[in-house]
N, C-alpha and C. Protein backbone atom coordinates (compact mmCIF):
# COMPACT_ATOMS: atom_id res chain seq x y z
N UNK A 1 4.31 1.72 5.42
CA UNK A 1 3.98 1.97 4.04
C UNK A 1 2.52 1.54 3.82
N UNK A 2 1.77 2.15 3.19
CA UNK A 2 -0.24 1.91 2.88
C UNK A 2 0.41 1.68 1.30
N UNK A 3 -0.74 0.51 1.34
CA UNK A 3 -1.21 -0.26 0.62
C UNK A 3 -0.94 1.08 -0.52
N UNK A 4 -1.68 1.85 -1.01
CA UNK A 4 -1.43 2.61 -2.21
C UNK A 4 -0.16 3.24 -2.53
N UNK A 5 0.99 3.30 -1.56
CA UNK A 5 2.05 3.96 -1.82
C UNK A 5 2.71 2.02 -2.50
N UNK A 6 2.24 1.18 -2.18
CA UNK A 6 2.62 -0.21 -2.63
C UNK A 6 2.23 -0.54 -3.91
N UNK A 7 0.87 0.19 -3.85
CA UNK A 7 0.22 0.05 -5.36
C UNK A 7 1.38 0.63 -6.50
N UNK A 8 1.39 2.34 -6.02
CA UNK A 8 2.36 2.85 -7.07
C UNK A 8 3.47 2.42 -7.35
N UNK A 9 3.86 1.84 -6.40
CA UNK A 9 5.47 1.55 -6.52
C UNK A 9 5.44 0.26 -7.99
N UNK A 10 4.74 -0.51 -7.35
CA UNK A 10 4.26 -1.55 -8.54
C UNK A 10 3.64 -1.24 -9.56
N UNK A 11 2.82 -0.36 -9.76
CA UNK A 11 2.73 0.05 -11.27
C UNK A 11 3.50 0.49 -12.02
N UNK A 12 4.52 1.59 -11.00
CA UNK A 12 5.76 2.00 -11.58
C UNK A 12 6.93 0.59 -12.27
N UNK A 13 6.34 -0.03 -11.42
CA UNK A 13 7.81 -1.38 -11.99
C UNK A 13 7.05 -2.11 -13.04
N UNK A 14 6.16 -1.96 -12.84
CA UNK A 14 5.28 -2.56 -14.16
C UNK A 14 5.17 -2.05 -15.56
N UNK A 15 5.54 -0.96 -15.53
CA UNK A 15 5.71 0.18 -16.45
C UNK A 15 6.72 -0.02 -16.65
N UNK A 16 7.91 0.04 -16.29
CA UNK A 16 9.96 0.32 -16.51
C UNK A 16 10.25 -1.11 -16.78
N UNK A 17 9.47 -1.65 -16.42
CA UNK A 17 10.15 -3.43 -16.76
C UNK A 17 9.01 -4.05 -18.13
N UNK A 18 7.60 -4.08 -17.68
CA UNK A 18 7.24 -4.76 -19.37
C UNK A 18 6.36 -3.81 -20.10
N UNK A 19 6.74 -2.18 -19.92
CA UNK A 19 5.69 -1.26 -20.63
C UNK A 19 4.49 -1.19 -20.96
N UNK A 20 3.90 -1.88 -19.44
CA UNK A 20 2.60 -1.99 -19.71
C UNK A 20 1.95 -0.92 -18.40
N UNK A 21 1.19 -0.39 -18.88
CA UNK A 21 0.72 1.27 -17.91
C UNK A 21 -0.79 0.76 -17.96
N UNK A 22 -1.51 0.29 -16.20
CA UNK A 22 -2.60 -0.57 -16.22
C UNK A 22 -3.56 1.32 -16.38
N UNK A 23 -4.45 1.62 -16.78
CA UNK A 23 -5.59 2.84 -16.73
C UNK A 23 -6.07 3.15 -15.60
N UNK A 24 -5.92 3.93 -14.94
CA UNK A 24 -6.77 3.90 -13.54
C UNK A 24 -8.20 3.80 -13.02
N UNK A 25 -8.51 3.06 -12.10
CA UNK A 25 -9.83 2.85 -12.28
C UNK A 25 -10.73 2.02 -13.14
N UNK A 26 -9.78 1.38 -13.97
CA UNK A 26 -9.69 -0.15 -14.71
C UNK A 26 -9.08 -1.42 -13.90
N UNK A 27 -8.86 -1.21 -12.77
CA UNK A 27 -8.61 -2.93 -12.08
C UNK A 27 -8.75 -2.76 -10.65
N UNK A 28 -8.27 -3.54 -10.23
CA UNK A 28 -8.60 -3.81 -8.55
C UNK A 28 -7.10 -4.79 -8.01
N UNK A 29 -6.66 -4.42 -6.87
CA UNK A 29 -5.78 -4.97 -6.43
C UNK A 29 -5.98 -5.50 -4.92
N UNK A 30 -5.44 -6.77 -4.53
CA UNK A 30 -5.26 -7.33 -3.23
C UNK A 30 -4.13 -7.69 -2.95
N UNK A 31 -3.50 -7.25 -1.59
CA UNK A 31 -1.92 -7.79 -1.32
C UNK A 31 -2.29 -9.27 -0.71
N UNK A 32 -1.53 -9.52 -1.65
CA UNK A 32 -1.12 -11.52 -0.72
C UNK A 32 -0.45 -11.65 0.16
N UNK A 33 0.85 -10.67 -0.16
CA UNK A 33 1.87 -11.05 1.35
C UNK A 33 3.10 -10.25 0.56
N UNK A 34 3.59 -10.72 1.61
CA UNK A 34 5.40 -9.93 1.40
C UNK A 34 6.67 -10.20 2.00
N UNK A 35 7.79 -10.85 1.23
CA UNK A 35 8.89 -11.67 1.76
C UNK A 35 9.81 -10.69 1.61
N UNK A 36 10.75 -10.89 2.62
CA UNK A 36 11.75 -9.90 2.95
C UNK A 36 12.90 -10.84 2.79
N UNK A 37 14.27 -10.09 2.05
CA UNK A 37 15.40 -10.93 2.30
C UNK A 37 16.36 -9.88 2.25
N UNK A 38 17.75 -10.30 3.34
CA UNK A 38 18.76 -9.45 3.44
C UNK A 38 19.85 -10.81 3.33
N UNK A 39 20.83 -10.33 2.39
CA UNK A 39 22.36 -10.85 2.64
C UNK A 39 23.44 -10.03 2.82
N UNK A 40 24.64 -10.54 3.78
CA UNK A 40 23.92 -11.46 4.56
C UNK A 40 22.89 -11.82 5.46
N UNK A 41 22.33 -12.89 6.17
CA UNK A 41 21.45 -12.65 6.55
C UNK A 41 21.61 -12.42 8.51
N UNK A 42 23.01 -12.63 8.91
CA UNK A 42 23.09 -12.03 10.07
C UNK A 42 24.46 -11.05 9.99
N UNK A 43 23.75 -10.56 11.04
CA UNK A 43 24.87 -9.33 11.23
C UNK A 43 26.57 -9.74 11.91
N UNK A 44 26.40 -10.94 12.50
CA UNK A 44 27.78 -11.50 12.71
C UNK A 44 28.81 -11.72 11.59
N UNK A 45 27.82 -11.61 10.62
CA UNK A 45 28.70 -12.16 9.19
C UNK A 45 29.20 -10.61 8.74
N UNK A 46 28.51 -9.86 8.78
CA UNK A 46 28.68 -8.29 8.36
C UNK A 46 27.67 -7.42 8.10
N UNK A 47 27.78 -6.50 7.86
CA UNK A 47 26.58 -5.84 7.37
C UNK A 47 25.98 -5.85 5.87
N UNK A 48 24.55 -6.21 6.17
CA UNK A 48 23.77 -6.51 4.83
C UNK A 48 24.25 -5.81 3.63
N UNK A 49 24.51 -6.00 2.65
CA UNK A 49 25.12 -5.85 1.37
C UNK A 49 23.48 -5.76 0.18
N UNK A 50 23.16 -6.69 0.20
CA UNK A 50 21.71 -7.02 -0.37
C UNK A 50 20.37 -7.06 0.57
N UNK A 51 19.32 -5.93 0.29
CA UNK A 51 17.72 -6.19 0.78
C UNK A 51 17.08 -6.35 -0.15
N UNK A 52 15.88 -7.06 0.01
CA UNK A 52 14.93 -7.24 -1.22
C UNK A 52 13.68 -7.25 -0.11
N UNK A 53 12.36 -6.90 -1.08
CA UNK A 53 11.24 -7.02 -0.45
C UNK A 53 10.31 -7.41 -1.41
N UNK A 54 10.12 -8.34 -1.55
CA UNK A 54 8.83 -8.68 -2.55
C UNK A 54 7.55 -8.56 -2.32
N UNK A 55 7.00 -8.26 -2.90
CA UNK A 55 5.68 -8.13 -2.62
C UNK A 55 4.55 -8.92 -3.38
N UNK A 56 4.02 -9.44 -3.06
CA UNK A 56 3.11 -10.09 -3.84
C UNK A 56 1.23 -9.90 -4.05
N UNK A 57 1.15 -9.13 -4.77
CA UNK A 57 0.44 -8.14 -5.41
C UNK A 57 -1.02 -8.56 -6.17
N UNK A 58 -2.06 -9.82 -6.20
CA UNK A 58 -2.82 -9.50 -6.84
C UNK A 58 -3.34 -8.61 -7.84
N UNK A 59 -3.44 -8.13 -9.00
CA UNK A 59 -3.85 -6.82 -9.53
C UNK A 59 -5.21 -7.46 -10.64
N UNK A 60 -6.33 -7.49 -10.26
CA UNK A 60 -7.00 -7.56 -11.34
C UNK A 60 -7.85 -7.42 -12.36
N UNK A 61 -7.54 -6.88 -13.70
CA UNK A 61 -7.62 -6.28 -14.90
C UNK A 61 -9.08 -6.01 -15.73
N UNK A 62 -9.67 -5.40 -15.91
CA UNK A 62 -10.95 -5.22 -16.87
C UNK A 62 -10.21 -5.76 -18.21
N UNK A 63 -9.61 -5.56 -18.23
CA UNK A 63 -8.69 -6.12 -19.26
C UNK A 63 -8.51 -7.39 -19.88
N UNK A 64 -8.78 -8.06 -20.65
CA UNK A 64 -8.31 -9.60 -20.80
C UNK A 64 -7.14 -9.75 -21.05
N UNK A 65 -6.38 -11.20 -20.67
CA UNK A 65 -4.86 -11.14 -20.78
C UNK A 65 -4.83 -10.96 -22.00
N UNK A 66 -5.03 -11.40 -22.94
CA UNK A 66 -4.68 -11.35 -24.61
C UNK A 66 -4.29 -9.77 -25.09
N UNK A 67 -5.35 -8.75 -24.51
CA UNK A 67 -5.61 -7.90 -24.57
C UNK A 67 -4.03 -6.81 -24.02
N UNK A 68 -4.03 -7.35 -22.52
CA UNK A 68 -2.53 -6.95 -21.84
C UNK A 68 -1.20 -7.35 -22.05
N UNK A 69 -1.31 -8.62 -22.62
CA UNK A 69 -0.56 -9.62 -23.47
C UNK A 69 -0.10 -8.66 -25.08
N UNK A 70 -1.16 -8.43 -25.07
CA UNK A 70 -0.22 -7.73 -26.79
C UNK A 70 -0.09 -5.92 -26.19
N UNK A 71 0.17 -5.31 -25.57
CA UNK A 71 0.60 -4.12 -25.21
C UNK A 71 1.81 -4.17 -24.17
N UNK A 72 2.19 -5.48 -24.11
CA UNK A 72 3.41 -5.94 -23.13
C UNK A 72 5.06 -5.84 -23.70
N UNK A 73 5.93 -4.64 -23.53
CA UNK A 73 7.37 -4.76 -24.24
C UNK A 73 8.10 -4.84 -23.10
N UNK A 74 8.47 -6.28 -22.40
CA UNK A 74 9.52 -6.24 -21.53
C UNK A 74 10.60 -5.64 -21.88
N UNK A 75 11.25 -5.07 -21.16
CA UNK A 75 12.85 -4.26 -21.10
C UNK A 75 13.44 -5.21 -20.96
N UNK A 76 14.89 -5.64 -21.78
CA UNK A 76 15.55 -6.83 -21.54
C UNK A 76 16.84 -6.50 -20.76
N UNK A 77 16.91 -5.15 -20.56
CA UNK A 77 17.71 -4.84 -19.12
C UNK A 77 17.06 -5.11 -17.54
N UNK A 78 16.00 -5.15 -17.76
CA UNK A 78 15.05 -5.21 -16.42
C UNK A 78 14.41 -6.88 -16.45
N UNK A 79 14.05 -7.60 -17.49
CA UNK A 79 13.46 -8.65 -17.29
C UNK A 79 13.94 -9.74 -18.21
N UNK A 80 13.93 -10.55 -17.76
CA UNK A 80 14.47 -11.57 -18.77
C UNK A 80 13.28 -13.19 -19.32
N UNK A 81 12.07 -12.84 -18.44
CA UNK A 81 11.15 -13.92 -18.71
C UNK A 81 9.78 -13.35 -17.50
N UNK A 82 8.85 -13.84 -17.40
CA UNK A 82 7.79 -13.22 -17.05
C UNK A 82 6.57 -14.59 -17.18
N UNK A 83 6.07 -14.80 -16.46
CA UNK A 83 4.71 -15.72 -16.47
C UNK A 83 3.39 -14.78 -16.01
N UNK A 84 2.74 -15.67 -16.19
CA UNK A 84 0.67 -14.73 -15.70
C UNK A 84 0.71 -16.19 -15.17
N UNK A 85 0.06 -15.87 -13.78
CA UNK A 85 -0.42 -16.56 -12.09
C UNK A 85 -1.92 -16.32 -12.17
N UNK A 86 -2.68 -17.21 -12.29
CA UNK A 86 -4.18 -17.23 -11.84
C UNK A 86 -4.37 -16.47 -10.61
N UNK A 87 -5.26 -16.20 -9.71
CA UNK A 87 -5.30 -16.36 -8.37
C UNK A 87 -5.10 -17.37 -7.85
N UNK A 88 -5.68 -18.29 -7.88
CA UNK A 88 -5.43 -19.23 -7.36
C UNK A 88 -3.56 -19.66 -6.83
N UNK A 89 -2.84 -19.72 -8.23
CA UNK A 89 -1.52 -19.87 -7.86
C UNK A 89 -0.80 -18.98 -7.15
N UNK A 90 -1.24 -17.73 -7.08
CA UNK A 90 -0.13 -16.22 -7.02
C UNK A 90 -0.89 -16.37 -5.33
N UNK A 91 -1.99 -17.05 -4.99
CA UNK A 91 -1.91 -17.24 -3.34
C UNK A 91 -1.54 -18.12 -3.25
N UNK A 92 -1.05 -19.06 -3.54
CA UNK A 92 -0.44 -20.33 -3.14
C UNK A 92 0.89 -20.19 -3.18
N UNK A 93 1.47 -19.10 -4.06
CA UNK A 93 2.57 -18.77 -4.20
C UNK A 93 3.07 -18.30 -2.46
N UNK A 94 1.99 -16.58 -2.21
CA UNK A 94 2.09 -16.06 -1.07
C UNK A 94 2.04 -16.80 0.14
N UNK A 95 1.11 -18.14 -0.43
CA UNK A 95 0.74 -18.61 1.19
C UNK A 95 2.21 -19.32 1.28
N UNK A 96 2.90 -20.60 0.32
CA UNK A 96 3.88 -20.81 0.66
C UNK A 96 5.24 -19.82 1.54
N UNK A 97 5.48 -19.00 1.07
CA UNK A 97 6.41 -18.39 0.49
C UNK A 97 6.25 -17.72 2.68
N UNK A 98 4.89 -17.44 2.98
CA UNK A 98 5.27 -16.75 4.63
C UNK A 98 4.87 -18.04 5.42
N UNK A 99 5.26 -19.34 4.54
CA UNK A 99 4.94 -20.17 5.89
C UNK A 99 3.25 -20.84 6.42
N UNK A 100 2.30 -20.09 5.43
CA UNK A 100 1.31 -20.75 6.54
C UNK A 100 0.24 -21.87 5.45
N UNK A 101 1.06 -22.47 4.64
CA UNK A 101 1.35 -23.63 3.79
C UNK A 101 2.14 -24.24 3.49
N UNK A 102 2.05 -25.80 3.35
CA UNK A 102 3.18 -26.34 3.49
C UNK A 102 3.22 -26.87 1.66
N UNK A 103 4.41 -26.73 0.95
CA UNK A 103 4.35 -26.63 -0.46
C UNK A 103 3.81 -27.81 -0.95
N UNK A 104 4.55 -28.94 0.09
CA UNK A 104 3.34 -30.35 -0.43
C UNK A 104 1.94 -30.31 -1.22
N UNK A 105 1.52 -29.77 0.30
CA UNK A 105 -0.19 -29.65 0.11
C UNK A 105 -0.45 -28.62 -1.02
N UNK A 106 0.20 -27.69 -1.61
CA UNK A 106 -0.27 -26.84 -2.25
C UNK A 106 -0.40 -27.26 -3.77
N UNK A 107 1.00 -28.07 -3.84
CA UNK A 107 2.01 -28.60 -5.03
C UNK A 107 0.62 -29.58 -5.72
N UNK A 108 0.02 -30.03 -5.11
CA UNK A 108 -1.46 -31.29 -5.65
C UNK A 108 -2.08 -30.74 -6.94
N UNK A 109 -2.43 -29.17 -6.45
CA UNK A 109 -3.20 -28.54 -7.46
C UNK A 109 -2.92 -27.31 -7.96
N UNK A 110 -1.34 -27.79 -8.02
CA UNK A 110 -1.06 -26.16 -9.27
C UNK A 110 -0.67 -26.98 -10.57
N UNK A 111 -0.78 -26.40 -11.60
CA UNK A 111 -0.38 -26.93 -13.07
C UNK A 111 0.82 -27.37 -12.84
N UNK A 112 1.20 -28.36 -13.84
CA UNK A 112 2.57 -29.20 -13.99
C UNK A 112 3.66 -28.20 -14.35
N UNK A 113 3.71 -27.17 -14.48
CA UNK A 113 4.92 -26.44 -15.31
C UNK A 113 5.43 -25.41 -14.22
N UNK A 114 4.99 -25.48 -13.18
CA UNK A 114 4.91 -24.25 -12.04
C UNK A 114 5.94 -25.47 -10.93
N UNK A 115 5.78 -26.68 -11.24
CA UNK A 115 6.54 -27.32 -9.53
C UNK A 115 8.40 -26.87 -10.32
């Protein structure tokens, strides 16, 4: 899968979940990483029932949040709560999340409301 068939997919969910449709050619995106989960998670147990693939998506906006912030109508079939990640956190998120940080070290300097 390329990076832009990743892009769309995520704009699309960005759209169906908090009705917000970014303009094209108004932002810039970098992939952080991407966690995979299947349950179960071995096949001795049975065959996977649940896959997920997250992706973790940088996207960033000409836009100011305030700005993206008031054109935002989460679907309350699709979402039930939602935060905004600096860069800083949303790689600390990625770096935890494949391993090549250990959450300790990361945990020092993210805001108090995120541990």
């Amino acid at each position: 899968m390329e990076l832009e068939e990743i892009l769309e997919c995520g704009l699309r969910e960005l759209w169906e979940e908090c009705g917000l449709q970014l303009p094209q050619n108004q932002f810039s995106c970098v992939l952080l990483g991407l966690w995979e989960s299947a349950y179960p998670p071995r096949l001795s147990w049975g065959f996977p029932k649940y896959h997920h693939l997250i992706l973790y998506i940088l996207v960033i906006s000409q836009e100011s949040q305030q700005q993206l912030q008031a054109r935002i109508q989460m679907n309350p079939n699709e979402v039930n709560a939602f935060m905004w990640l600096g860069p800083d956190v949303a790689t600390a998120v990625a770096a935890t999340e494949d391993g090549t940080e250990t959450p300790r070290r990361l945990l020092q300097n993210l805001p108090p409301t995120l541990r």
